[in-house]
Protein backbone atom coordinates (compact mmCIF):
# COMPACT_ATOMS: atom_id res chain seq x y z
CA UNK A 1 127.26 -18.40 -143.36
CA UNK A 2 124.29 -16.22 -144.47
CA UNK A 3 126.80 -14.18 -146.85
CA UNK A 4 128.32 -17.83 -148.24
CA UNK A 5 125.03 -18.93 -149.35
CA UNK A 6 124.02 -16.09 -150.97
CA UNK A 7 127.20 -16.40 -152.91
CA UNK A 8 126.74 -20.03 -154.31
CA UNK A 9 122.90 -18.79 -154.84
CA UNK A 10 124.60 -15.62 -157.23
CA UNK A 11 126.96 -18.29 -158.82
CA UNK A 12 124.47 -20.86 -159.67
CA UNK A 13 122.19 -17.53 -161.31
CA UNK A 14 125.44 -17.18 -163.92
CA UNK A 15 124.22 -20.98 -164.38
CA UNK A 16 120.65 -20.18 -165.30
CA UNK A 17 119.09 -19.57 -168.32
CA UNK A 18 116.01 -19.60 -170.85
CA UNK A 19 118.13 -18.93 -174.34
CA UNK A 20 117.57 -22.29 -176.42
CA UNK A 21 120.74 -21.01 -178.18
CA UNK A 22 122.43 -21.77 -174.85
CA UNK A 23 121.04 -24.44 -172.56
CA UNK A 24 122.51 -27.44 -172.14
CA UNK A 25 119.67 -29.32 -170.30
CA UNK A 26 116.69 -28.79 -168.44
CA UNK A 27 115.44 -29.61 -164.86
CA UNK A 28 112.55 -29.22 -162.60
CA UNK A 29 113.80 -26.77 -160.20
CA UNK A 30 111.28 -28.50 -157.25
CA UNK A 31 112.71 -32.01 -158.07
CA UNK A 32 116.83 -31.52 -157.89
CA UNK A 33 115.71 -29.41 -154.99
CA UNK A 34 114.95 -31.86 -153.17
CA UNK A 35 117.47 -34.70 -153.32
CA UNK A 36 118.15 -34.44 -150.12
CA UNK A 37 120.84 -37.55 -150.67
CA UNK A 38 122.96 -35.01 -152.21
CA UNK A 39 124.18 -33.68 -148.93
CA UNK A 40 122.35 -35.14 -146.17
CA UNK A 41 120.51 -31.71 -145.08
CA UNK A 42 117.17 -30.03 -144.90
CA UNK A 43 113.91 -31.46 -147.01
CA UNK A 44 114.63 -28.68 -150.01
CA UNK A 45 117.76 -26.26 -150.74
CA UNK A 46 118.85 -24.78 -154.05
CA UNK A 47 122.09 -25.34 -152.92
CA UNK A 48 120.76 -29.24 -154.55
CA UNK A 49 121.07 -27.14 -157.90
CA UNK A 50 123.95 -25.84 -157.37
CA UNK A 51 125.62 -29.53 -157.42
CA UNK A 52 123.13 -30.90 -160.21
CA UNK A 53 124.95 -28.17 -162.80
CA UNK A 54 128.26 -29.15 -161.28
CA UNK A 55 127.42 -32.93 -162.30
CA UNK A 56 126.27 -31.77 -165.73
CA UNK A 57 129.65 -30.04 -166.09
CA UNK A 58 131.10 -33.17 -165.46
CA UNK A 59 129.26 -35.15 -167.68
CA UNK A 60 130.22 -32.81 -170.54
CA UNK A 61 133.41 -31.96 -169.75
CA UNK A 62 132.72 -28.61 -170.26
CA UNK A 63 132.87 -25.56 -168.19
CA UNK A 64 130.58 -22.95 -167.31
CA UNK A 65 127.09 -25.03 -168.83
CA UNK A 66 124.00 -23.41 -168.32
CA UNK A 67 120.70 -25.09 -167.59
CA UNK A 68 117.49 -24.20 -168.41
CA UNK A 69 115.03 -24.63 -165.19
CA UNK A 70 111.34 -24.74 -164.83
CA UNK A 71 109.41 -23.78 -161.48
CA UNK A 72 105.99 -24.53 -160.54
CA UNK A 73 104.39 -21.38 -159.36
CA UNK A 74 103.48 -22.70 -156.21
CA UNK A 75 107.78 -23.41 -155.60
CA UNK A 76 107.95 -19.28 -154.97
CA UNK A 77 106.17 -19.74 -151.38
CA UNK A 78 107.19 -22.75 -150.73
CA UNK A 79 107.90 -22.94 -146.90
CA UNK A 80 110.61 -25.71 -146.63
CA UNK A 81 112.97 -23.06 -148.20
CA UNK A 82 114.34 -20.06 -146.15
CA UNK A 83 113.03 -16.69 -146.69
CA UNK A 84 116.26 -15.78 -148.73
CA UNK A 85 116.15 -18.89 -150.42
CA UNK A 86 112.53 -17.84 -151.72
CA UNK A 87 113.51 -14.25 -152.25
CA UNK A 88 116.19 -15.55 -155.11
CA UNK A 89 113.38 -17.44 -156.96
CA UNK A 90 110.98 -15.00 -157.19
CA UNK A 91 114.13 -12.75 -158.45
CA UNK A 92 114.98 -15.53 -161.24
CA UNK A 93 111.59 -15.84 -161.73
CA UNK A 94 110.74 -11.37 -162.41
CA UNK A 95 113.67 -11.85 -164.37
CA UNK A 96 112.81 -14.52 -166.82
CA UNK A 97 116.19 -16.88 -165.95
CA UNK A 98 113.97 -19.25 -164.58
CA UNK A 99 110.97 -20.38 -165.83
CA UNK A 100 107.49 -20.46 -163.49
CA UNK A 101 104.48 -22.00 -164.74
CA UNK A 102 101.35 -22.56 -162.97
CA UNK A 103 101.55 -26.63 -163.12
CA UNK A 104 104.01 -28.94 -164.44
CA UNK A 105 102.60 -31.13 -166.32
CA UNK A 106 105.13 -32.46 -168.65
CA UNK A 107 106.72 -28.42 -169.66
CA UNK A 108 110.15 -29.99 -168.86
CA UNK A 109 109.55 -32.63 -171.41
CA UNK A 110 108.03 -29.86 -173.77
CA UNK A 111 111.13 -27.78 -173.39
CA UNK A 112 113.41 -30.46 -174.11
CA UNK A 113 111.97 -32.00 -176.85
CA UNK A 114 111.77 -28.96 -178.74
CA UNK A 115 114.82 -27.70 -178.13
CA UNK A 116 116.88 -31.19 -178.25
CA UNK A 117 117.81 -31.16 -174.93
CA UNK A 118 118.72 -33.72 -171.98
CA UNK A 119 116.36 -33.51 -169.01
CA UNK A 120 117.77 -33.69 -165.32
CA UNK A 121 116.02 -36.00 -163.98
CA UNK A 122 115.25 -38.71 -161.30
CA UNK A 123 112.12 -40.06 -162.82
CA UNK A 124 111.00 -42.13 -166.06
CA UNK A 125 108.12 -40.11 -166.98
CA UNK A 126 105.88 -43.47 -167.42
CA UNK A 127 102.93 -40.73 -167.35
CA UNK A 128 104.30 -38.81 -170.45
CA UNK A 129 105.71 -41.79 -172.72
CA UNK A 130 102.45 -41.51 -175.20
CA UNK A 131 103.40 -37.99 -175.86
CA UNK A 132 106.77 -37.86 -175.30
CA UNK A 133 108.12 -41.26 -176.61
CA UNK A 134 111.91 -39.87 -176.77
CA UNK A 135 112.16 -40.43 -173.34
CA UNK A 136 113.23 -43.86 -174.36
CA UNK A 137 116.09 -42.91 -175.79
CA UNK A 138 119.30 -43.48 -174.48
CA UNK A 139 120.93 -40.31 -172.82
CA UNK A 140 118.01 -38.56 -173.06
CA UNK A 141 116.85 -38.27 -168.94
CA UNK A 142 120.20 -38.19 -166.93
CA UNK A 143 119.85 -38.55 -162.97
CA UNK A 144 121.64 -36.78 -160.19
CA UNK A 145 122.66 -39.45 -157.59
CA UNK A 146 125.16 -39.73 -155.22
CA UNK A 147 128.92 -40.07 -155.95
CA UNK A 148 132.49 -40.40 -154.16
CA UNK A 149 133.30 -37.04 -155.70
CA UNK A 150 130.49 -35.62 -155.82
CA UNK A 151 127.24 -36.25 -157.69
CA UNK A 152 127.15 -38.02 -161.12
CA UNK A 153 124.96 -38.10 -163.70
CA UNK A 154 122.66 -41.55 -164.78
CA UNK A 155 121.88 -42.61 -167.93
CA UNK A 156 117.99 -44.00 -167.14
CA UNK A 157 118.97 -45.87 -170.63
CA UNK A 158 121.49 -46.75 -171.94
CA UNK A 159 124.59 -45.93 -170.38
CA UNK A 160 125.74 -42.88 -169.91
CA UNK A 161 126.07 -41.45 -173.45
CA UNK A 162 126.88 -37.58 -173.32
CA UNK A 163 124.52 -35.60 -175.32
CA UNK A 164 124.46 -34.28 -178.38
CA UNK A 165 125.10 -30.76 -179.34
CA UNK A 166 121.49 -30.02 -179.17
CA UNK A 167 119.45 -29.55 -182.08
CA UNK A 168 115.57 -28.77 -181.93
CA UNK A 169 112.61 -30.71 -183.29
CA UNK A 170 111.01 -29.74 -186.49
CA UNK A 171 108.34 -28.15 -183.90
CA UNK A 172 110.73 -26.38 -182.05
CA UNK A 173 112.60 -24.72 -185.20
CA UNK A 174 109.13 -23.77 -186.76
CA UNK A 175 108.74 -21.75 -182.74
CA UNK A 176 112.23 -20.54 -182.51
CA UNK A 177 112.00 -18.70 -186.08
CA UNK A 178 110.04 -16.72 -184.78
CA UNK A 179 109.44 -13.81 -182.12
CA UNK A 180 106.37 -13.93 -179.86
CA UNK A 181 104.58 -11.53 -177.37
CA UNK A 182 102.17 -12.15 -174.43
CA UNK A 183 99.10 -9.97 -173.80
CA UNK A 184 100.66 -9.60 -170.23
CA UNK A 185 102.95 -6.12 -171.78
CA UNK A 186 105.44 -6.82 -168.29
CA UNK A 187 105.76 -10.41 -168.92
CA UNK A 188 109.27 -11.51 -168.71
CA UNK A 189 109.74 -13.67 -171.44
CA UNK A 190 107.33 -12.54 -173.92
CA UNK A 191 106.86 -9.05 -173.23
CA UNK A 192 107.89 -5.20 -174.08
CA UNK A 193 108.43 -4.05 -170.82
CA UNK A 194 104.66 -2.73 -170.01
CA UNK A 195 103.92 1.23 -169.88
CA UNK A 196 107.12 3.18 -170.52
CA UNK A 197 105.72 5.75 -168.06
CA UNK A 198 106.05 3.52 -165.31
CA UNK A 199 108.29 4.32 -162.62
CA UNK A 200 109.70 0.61 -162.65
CA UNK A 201 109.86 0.37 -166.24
CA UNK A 202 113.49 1.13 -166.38
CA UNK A 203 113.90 -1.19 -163.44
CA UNK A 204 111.89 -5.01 -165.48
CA UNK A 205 113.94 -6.47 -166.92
CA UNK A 206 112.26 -8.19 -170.18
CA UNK A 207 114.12 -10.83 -172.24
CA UNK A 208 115.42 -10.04 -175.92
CA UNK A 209 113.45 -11.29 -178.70
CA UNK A 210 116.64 -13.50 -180.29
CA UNK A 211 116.82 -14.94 -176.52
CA UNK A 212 113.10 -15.93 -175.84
CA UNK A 213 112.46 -19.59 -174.59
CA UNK A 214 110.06 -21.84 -176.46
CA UNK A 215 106.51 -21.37 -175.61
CA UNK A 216 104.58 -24.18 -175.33
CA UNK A 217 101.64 -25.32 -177.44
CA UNK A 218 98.17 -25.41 -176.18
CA UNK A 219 95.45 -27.13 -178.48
CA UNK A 220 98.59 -26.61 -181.18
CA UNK A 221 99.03 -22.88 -180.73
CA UNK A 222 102.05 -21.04 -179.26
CA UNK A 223 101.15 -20.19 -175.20
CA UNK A 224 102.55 -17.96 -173.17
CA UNK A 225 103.95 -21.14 -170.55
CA UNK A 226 103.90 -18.49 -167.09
CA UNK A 227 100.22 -16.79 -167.92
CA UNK A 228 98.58 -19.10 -170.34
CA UNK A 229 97.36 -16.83 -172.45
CA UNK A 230 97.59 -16.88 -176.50
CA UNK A 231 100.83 -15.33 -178.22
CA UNK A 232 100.70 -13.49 -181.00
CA UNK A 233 103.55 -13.51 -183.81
CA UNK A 234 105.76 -10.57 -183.95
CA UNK A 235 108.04 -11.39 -187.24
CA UNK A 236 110.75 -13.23 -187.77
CA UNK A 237 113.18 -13.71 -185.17
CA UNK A 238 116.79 -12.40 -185.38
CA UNK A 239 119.74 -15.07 -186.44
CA UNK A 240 122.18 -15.72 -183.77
CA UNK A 241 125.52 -17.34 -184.06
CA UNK A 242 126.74 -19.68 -180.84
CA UNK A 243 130.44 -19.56 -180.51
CA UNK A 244 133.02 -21.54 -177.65
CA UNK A 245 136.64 -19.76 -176.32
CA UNK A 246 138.46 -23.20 -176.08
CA UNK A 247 141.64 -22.35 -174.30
CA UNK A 248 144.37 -25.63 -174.02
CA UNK A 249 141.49 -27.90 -175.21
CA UNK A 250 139.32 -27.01 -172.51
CA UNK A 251 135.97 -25.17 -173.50
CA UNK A 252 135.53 -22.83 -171.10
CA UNK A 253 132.44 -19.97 -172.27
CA UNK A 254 129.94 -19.84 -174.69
CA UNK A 255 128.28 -16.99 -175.70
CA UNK A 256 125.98 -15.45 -178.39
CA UNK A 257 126.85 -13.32 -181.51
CA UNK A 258 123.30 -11.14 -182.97
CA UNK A 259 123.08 -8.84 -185.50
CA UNK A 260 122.46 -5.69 -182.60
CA UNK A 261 124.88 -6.95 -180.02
CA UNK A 262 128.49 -7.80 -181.68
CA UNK A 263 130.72 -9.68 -178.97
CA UNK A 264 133.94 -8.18 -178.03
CA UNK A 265 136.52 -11.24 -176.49
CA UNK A 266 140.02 -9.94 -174.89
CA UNK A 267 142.08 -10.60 -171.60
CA UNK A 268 139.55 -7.86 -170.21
CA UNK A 269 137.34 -6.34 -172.46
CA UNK A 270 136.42 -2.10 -171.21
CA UNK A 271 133.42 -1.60 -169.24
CA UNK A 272 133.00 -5.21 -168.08
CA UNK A 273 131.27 -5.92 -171.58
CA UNK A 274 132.74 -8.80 -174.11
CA UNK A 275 134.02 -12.04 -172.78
CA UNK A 276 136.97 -11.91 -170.56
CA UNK A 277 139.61 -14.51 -170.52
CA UNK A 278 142.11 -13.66 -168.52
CA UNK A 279 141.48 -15.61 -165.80
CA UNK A 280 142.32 -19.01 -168.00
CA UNK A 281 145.53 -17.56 -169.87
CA UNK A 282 149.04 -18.03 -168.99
CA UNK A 283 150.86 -15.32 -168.65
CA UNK A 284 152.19 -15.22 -172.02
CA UNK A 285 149.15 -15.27 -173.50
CA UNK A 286 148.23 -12.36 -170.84
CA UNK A 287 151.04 -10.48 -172.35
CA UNK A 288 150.05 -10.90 -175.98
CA UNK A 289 146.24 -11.21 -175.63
CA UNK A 290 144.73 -6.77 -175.95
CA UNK A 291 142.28 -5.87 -173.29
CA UNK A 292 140.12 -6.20 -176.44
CA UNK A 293 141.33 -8.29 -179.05
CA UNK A 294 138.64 -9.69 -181.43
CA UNK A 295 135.11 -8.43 -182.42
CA UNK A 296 133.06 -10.71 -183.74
CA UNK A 297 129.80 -9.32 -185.70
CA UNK A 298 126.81 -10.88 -187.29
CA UNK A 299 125.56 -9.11 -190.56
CA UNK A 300 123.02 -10.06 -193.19
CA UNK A 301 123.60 -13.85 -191.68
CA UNK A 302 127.05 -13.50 -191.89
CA UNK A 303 129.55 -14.20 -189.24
CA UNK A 304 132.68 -12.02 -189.47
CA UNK A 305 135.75 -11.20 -186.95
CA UNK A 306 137.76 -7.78 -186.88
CA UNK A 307 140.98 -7.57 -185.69
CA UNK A 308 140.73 -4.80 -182.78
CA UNK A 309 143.84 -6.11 -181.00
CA UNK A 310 147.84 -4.79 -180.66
CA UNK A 311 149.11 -7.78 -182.01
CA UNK A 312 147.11 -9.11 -184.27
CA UNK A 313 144.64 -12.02 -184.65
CA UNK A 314 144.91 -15.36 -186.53
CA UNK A 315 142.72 -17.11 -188.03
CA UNK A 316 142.30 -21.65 -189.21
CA UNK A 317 140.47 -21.98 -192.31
CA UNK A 318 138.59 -25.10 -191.37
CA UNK A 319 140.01 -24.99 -188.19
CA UNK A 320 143.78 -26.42 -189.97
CA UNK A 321 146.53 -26.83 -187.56
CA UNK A 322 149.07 -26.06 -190.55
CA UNK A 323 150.55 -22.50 -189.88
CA UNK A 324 151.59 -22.25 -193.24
CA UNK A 325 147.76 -21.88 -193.53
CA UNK A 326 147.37 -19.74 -190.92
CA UNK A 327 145.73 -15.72 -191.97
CA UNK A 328 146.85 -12.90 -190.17
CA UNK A 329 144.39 -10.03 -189.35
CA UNK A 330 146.14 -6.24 -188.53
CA UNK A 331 144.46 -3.74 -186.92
CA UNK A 332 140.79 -3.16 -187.96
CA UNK A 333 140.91 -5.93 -190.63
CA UNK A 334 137.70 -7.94 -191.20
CA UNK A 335 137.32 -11.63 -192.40
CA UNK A 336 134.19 -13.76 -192.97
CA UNK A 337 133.91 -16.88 -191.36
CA UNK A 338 133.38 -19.92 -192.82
CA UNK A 339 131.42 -22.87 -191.12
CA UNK A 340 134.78 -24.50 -189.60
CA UNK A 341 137.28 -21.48 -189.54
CA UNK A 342 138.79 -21.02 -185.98
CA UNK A 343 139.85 -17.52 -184.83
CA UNK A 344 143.29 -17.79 -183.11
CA UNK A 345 143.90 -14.82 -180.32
CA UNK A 346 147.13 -16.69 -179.35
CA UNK A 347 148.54 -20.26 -179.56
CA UNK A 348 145.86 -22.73 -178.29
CA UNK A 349 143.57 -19.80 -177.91
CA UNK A 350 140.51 -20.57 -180.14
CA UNK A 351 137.17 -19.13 -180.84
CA UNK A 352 134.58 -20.97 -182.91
CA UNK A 353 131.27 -22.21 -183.51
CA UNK A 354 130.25 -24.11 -179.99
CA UNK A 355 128.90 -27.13 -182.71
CA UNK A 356 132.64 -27.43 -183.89
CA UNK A 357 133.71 -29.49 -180.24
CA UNK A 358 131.84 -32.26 -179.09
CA UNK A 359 133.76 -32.60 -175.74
CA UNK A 360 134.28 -29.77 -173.49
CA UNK A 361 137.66 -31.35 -172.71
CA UNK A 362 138.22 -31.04 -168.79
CA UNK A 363 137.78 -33.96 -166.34
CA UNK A 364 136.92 -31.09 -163.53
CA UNK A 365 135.30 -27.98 -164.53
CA UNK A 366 135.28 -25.27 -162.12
CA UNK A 367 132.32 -25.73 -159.41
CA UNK A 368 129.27 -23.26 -158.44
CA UNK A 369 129.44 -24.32 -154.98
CA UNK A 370 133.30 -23.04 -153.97
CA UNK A 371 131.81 -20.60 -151.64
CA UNK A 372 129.45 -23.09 -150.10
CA UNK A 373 130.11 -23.29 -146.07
CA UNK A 374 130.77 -26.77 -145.54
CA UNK A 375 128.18 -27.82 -142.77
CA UNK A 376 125.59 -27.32 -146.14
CA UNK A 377 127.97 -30.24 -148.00
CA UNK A 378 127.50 -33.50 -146.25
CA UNK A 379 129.49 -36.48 -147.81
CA UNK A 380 126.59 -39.07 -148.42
CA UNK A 381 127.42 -42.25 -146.78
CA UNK A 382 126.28 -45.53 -148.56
């Protein structure tokens, strides 16, 4: 049962993140931990998170959403978890997918208002509504409660709306243009990875500048939100582009283009880099789709895709389902993407910008907690 946990606990980590380009809310890792309604067990689990991202899945229709969680610091002894339990926190926390701040206050407000983002969430914030107004807004907190298939996600107003392709605040765009760094030089979110002569340097793992969470502002000036000390502006930070694989309709992976990391996507990309797909294909599509089919590169702020494949790759001007409009790239050719252009790996194959799909399209995305045991699960009884 020990080895089952631990495997939800590695699942729900492919779940986690800090990139703004990626979240898709954000929760406070000691509330969904302890909704103990969820399942009926012990006073706090992160198995509870585990079936918070499977709700938010749900809710989108989307599969494979990350969430962006925050941590009080005290959460990383907190005895009502078990030792492993605690061990996996402290690990998200050294490695900057989770976010651990000395006192909550309202950082999971912060977080989403800057970044535009729904917040997980039993409570109203009363407390916060001065600062925070938005809160009001309909679709804007979401709660986790109880369900006949599992839980759903709340609307605390309105009802129910699905959010928005998120979009940050003036505030947050002015923060997120540019890169920051924290006095602490092994800081995980902020920092360079402290003395290079360290023998654990190789070993901290330090978050890229074009991936670095918001900080938050203190007397109006950018904070490091984990050690409270000042940041200081490093430049500009790096354009990213966020693309979706939509395979059938179904969104099923999201993932980041930068100008020092171009993204391979094929049935199996070499060296377990890229974004593999082969486990939604049919087997046509296996048969067509390379190992490596289509590189897609961001230079000078401009999106392109090269052809890298056997069999070619298509590609939708403005994403047109007319195949007399339809431009086929041979082996090493490179085209520039327009705003709307879809890339076409095989029929109903698709790569594009994630903003060009509001729905996720799939009723039941694929859940975190498969390899829970089932004496964790408890169906909640009304």
């Amino acid at each position: 049962m020990r080895f089952e946990v631990s495997k939800v606990l590695d699942a729900i980590e492919a779940r986690l993140t800090t990139d703004p380009a990626l979240a898709r809310a954000v929760v406070d890792l000691s509330e969904v931990a302890r909704y103990a309604d969820l399942d009926g067990g012990r006073p706090a689990s992160m198995l509870r998170l585990g079936l918070v991202i499977d709700a938010l899945g749900r809710h989108v229709a989307e599969e494979n959403v990350p969430v962006y969680a925050v941590a009080p610091r005290g959460l990383l002894s907190d005895g009502d978890f078990t030792s492993n339990e605690r061990m996996v926190i402290r690990r998200w926390a050294d490695d900057g997918i989770v976010e651990v701040v000395p006192q909550m206050d309202d950082r999971v407000l912060e977080v989403a208002e800057l970044l535009g983002l729904p917040v997980l969430t039993r409570s109203r914030s009363e407390q916060f509504r001065d600062r925070r107004p938005w809160v009001d807004e309909p679709g804007r907190l979401l709660a986790a409660v109880p369900g006949a298939g599992g839980p759903v996600l709340v609307a605390r107003v309105g009802r129910g709306e699905v959010p928005a392709v998120a979009e940050p605040s003036a505030t947050g765009a002015r923060l997120l243009a540019r890169v920051w760094r924290c006095p602490e030089s092994t800081c995980s979110s902020y920092g360079v990875g402290g003395d290079s002569d360290s023998p654990f340097a190789d070993m901290r793992t330090v978050t890229s500048p074009v991936a670095q969470p918001p900080p938050t502002l203190r007397a109006g000036a950018p904070t490091c939100p984990r050690h409270g000390t000042r940041l200081s502006d490093a430049g500009a930070r790096p354009p990213v582009e966020v693309l979706s694989v939509r395979i059938d309709g179904v969104v099923r992976q999201r993932f980041v283009v930068t100008a020092d990391k171009p993204v391979v996507v094929g049935r199996a990309p070499e060296g377990g880099e890229g974004i593999m797909l082969g486990q939604w294909l049919t087997d046509d599509a296996r048969k067509w789709i390379s190992r490596g089919h289509a590189r897609f590169v961001l230079e000078n702020g401009e999106l392109s895709v090269q052809d890298v494949s056997t069999n070619g790759t298509g590609v939708r001007p403005g994403g047109s389902g007319d195949d007399e409009e339809r431009i086929t790239l041979n082996r090493d050719e490179t085209r520039a993407l327009a705003e709307d252009d879809v890339v076409e790996l095989y029929a109903n194959v698709h790569v594009g910008r994630a903003r060009m799909w509001a729905t996720g399209g799939v009723s039941q995305p694929a859940s975190v907690m498969a390899e829970a045991p089932t004496m964790a699960i408890r169906k909640f009884e009304r």
